[in-house]
PDB file of N, CA and C in Angstrom:
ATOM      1  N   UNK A   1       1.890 -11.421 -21.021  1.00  0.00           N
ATOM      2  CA  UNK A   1       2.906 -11.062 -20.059  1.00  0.00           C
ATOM      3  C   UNK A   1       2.213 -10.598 -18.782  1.00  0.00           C
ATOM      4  N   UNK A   2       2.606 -11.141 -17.486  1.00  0.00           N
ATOM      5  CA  UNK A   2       1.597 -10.853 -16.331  1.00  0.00           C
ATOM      6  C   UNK A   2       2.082  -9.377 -16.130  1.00  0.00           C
ATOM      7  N   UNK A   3       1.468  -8.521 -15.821  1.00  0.00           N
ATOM      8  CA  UNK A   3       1.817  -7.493 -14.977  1.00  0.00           C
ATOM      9  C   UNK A   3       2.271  -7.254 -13.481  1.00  0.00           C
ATOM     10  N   UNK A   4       3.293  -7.039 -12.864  1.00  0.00           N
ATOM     11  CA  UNK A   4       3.145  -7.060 -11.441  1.00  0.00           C
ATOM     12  C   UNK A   4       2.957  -5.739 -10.799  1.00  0.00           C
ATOM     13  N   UNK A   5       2.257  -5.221 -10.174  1.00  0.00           N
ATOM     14  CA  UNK A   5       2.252  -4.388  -9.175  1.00  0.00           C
ATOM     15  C   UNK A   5       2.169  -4.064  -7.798  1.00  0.00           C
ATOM     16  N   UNK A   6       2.398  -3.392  -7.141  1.00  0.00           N
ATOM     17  CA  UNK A   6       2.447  -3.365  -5.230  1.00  0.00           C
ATOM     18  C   UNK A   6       3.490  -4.316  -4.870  1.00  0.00           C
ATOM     19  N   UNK A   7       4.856  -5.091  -5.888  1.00  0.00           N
ATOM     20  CA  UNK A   7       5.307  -6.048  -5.118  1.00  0.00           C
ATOM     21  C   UNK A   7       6.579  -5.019  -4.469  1.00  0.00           C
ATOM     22  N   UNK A   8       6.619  -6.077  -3.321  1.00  0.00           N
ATOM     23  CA  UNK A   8       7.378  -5.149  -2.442  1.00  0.00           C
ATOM     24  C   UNK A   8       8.560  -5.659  -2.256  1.00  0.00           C
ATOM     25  N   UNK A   9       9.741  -5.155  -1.953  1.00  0.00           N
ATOM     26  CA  UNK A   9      11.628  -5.326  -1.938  1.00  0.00           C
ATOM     27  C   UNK A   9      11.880  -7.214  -1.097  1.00  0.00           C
ATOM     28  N   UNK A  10      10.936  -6.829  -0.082  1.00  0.00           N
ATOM     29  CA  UNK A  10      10.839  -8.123   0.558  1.00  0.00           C
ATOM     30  C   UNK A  10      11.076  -9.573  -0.630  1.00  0.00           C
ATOM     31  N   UNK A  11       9.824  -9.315  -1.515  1.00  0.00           N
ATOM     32  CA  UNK A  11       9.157 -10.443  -2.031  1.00  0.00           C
ATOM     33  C   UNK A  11      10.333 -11.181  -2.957  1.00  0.00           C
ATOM     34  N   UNK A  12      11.201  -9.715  -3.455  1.00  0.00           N
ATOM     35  CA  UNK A  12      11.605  -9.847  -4.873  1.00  0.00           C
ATOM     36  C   UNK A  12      13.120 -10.704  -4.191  1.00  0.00           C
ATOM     37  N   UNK A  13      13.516 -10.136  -2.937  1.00  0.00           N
ATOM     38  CA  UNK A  13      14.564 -10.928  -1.964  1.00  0.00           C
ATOM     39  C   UNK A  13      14.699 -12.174  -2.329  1.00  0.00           C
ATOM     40  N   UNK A  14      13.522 -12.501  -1.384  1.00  0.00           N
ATOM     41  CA  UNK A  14      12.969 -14.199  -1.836  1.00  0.00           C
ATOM     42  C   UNK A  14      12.854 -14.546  -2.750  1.00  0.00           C
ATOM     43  N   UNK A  15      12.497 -14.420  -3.875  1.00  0.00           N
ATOM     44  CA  UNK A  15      12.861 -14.594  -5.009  1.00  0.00           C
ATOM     45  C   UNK A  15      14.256 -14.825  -5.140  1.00  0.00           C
ATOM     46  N   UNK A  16      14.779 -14.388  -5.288  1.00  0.00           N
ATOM     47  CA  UNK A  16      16.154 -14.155  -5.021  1.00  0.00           C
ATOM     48  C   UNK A  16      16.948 -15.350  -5.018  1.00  0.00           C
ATOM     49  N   UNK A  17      16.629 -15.176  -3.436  1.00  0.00           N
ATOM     50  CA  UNK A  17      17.254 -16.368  -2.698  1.00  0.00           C
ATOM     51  C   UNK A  17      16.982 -17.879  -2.790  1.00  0.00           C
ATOM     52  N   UNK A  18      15.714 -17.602  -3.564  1.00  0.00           N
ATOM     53  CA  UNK A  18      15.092 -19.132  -4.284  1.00  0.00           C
ATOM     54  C   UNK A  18      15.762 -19.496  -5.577  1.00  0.00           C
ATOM     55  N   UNK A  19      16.192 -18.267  -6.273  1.00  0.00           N
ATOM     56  CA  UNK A  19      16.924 -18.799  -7.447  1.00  0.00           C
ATOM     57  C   UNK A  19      18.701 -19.030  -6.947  1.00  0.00           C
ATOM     58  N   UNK A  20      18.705 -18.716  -6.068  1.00  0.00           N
ATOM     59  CA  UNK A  20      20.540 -18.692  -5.637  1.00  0.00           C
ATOM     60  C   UNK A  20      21.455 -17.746  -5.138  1.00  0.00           C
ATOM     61  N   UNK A  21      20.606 -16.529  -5.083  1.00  0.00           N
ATOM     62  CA  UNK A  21      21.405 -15.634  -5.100  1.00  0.00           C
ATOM     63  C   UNK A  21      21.415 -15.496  -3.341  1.00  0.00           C
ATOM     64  N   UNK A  22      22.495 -14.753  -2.457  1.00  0.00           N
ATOM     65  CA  UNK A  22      22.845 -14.508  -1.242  1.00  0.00           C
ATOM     66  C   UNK A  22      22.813 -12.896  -0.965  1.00  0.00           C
ATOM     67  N   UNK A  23      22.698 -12.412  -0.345  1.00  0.00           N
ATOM     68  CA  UNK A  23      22.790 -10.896   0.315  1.00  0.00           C
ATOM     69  C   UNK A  23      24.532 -10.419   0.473  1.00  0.00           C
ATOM     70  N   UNK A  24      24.986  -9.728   0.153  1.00  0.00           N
ATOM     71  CA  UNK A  24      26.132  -9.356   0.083  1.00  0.00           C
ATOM     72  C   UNK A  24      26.563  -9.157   0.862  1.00  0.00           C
ATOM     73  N   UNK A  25      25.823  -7.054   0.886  1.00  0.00           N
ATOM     74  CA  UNK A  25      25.523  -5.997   1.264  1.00  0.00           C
ATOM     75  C   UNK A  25      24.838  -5.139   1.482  1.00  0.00           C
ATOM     76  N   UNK A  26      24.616  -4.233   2.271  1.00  0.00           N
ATOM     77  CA  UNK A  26      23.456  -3.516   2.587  1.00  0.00           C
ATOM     78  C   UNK A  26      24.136  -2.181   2.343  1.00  0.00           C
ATOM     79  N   UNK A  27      23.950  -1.146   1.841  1.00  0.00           N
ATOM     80  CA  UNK A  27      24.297   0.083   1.992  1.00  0.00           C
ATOM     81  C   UNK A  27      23.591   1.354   1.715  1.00  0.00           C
ATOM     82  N   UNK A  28      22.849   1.554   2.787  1.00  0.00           N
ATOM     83  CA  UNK A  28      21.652   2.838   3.345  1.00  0.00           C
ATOM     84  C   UNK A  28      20.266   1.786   2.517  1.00  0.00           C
ATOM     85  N   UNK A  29      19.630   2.255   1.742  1.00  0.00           N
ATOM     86  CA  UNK A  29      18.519   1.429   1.407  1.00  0.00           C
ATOM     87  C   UNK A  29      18.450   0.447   0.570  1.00  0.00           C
ATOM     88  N   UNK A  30      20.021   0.572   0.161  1.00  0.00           N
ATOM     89  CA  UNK A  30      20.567  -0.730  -1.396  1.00  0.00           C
ATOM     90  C   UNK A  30      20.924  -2.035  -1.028  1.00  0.00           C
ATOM     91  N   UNK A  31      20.332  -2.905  -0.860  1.00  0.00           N
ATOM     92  CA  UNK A  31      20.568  -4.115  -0.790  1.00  0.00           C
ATOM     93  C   UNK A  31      21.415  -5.221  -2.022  1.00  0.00           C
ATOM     94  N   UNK A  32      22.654  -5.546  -1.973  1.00  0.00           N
ATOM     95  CA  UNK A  32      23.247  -6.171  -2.828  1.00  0.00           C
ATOM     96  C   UNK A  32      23.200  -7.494  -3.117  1.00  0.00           C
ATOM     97  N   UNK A  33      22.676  -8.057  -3.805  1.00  0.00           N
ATOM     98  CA  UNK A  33      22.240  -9.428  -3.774  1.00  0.00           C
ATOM     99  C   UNK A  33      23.284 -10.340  -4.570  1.00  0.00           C
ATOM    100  N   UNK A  34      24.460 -11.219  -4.417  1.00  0.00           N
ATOM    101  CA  UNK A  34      25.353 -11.793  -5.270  1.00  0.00           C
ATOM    102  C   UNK A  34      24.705 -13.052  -5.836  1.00  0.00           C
ATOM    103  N   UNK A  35      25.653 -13.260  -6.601  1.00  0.00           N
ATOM    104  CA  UNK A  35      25.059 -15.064  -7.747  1.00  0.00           C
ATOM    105  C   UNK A  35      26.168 -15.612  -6.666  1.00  0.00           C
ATOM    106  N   UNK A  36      25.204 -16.620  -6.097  1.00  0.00           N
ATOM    107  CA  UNK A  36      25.909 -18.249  -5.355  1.00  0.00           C
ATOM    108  C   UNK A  36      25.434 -19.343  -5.699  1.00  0.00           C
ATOM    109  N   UNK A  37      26.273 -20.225  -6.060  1.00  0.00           N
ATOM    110  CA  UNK A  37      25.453 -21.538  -6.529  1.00  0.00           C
ATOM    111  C   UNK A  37      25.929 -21.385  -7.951  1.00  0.00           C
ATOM    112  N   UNK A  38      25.718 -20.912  -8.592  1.00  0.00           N
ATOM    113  CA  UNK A  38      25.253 -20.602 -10.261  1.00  0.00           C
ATOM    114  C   UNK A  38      26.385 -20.736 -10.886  1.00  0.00           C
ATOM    115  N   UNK A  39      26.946 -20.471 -12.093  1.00  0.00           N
ATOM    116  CA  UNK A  39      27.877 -19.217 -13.180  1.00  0.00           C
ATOM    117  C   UNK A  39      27.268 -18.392 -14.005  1.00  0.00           C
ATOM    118  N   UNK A  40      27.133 -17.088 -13.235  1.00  0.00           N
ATOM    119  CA  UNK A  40      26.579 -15.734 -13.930  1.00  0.00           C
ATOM    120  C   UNK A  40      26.726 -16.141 -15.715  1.00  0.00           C
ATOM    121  N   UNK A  41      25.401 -15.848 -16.161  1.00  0.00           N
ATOM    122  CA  UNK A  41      26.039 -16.052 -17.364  1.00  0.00           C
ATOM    123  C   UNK A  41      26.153 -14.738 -18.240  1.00  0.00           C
ATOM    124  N   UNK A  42      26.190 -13.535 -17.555  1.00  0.00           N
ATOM    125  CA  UNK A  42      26.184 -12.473 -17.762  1.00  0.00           C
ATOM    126  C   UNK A  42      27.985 -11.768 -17.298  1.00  0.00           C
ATOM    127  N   UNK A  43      28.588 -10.496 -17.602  1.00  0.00           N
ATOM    128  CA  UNK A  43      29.742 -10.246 -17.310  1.00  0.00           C
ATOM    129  C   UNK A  43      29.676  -9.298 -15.572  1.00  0.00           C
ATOM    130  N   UNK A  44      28.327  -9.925 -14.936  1.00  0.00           N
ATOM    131  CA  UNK A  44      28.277  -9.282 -13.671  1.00  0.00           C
ATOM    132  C   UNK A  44      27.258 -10.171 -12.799  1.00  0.00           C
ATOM    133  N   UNK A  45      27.727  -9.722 -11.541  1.00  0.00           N
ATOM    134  CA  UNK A  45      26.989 -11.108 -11.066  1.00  0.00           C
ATOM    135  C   UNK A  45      26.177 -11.028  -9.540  1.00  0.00           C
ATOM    136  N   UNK A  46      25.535  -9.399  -9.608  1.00  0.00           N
ATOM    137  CA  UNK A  46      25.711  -8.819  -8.586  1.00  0.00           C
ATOM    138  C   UNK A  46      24.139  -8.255  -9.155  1.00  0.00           C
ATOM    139  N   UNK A  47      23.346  -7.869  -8.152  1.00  0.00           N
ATOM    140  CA  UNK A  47      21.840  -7.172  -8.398  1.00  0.00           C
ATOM    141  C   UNK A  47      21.602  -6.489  -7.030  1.00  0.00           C
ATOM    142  N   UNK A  48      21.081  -5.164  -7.519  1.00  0.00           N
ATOM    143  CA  UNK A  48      20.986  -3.949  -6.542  1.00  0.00           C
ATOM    144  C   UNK A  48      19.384  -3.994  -6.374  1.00  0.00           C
ATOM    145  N   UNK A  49      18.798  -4.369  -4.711  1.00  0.00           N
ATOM    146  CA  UNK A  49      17.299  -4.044  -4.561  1.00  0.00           C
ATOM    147  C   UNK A  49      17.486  -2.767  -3.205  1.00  0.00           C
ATOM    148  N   UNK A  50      16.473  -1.947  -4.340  1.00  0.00           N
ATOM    149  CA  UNK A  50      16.414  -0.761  -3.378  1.00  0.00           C
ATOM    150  C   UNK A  50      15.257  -1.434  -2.522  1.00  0.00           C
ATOM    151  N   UNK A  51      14.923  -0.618  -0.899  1.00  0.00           N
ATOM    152  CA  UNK A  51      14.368  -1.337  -0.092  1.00  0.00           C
ATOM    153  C   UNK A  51      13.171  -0.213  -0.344  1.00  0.00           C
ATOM    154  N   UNK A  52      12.313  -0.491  -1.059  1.00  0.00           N
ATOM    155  CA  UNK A  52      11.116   0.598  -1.233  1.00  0.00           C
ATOM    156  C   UNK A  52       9.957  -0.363  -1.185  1.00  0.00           C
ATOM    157  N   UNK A  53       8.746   0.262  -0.478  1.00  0.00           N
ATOM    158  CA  UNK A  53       7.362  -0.313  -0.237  1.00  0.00           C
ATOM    159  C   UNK A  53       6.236   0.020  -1.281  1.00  0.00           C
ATOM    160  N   UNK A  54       5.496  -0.187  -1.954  1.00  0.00           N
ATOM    161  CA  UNK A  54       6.125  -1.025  -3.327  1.00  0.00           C
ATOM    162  C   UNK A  54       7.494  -0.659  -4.023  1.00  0.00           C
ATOM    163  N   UNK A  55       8.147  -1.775  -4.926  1.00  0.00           N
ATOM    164  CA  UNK A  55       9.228  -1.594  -5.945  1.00  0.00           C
ATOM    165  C   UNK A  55       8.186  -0.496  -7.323  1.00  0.00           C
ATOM    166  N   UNK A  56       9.289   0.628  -7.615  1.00  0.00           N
ATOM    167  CA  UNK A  56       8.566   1.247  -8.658  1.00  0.00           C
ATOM    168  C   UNK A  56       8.095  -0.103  -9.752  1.00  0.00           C
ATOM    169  N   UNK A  57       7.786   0.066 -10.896  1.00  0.00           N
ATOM    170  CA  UNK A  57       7.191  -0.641 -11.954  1.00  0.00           C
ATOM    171  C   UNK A  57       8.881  -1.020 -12.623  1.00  0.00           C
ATOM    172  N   UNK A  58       9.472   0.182 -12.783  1.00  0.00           N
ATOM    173  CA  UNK A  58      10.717   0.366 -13.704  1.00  0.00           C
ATOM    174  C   UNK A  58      12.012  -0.124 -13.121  1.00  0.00           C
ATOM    175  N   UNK A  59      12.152  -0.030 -11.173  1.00  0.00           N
ATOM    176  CA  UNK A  59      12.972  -0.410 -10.798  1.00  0.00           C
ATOM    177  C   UNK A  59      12.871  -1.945 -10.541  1.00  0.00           C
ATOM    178  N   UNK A  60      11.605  -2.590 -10.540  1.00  0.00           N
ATOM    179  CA  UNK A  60      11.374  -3.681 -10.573  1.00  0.00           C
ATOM    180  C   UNK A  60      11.878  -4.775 -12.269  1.00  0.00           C
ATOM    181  N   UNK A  61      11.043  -3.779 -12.793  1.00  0.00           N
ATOM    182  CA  UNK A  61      11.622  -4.298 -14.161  1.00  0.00           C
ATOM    183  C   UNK A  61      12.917  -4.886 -14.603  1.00  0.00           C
ATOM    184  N   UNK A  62      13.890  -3.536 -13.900  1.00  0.00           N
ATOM    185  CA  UNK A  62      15.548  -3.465 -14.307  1.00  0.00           C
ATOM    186  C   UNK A  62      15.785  -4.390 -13.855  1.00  0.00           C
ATOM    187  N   UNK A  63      15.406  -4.770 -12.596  1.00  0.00           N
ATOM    188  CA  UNK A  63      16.273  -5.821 -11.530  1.00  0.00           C
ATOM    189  C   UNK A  63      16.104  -7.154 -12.186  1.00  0.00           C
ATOM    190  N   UNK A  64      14.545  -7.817 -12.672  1.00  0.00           N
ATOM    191  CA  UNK A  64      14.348  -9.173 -13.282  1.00  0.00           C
ATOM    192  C   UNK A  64      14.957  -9.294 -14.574  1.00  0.00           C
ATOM    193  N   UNK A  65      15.342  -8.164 -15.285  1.00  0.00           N
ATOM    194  CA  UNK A  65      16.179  -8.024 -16.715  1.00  0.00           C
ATOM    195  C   UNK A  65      17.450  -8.468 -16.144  1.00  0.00           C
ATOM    196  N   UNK A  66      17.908  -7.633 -15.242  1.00  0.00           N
ATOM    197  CA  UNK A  66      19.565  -8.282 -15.009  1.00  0.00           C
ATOM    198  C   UNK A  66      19.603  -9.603 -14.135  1.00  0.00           C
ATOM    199  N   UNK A  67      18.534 -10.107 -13.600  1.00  0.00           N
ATOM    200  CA  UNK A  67      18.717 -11.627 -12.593  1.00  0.00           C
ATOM    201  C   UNK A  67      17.958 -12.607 -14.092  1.00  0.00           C
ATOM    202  N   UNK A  68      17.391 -12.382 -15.233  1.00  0.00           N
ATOM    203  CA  UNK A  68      17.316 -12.814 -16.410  1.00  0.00           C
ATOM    204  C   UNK A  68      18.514 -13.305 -17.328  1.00  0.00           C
ATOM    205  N   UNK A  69      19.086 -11.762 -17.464  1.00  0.00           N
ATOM    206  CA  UNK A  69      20.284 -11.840 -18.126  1.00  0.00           C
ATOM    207  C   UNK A  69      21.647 -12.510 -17.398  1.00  0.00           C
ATOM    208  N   UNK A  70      21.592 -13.040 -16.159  1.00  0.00           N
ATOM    209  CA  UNK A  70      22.733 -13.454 -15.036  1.00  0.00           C
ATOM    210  C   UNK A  70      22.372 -15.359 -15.167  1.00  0.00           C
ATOM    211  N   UNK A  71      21.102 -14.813 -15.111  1.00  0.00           N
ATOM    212  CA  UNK A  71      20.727 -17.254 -14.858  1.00  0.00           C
ATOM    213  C   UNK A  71      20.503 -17.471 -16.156  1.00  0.00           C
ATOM    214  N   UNK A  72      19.904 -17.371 -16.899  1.00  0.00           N
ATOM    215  CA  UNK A  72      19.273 -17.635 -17.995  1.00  0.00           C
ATOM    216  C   UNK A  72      17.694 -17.962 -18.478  1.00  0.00           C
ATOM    217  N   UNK A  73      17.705 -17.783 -16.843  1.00  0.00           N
ATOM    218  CA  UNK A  73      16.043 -17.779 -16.660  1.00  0.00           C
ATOM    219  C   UNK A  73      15.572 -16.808 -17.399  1.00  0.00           C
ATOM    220  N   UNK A  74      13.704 -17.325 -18.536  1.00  0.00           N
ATOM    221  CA  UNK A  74      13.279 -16.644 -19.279  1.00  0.00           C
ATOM    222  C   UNK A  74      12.704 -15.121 -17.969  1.00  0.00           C
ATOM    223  N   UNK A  75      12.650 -13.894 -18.737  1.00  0.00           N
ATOM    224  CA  UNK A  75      11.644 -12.856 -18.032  1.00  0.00           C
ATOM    225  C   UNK A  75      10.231 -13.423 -17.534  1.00  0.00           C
ATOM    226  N   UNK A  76       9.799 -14.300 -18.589  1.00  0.00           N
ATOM    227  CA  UNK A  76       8.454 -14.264 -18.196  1.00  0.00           C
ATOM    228  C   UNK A  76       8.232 -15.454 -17.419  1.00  0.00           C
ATOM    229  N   UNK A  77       9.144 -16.210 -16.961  1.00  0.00           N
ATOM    230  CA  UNK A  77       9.113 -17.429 -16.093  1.00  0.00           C
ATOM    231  C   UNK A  77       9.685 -16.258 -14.738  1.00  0.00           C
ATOM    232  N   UNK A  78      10.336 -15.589 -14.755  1.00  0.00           N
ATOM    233  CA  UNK A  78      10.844 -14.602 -13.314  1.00  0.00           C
ATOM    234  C   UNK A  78       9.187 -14.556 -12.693  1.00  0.00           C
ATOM    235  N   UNK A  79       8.669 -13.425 -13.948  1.00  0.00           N
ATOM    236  CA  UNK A  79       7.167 -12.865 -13.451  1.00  0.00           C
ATOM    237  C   UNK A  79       6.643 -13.891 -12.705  1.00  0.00           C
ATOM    238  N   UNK A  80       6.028 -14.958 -13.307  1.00  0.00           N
ATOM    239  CA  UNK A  80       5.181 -16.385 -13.187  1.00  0.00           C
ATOM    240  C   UNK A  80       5.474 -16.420 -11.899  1.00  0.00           C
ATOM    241  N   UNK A  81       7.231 -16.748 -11.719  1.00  0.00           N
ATOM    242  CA  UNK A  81       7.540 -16.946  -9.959  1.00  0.00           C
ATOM    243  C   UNK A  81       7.140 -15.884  -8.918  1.00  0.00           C
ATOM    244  N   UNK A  82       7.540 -14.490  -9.580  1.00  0.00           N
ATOM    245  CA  UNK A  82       7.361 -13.212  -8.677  1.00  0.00           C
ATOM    246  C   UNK A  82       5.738 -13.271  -7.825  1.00  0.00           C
ATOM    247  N   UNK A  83       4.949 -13.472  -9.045  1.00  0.00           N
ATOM    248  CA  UNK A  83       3.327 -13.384  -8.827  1.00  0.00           C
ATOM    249  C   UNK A  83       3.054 -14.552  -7.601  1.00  0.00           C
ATOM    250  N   UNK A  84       3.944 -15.435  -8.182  1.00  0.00           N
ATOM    251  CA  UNK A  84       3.484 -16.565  -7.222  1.00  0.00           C
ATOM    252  C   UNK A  84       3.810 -17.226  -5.465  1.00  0.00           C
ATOM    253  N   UNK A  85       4.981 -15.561  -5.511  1.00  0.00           N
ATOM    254  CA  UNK A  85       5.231 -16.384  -3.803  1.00  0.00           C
ATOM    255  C   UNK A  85       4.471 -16.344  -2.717  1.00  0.00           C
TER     256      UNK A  85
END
């Protein structure tokens, strides 16, 4: 399992937006990222990136668990992409 560290709110965006997802909302440092394109395959369809320079380890974590649990994309294919933009 790769480890990621130092990645920053930016990166994980793009990411993001490479798998489908659009920017909502912004509200103070919470960035709301919606499922476009897709059908959530989860009962929510919505992912919260706080705008922090690096993402903690844990808040990073949460976020690829729920954009995992939303596409069906494996976790460890997220990482693979994360590492790689």
């Amino acid at each position: 399992m790769p480890r990621l560290r130092d990645v920053s709110y930016r990166q994980v965006i793009k990411l993001l937006k490479k798998i489908g997802y659009v920017k909502d909302r912004q509200s103070s440092s919470h960035i709301i990222m919606k499922a476009s394109g897709f059908e959530s395959k989860a009962n929510f369809d919505e992912v919260t990136v706080v705008a922090d320079n690096p993402l903690s380890i844990g808040t990073l974590s949460a976020i690829l668990k729920d954009v995992s649990e939303q596409t069906g994309i494996d976790l460890e294919q997220l990482k693979h992409m994360l590492e790689n933009m």
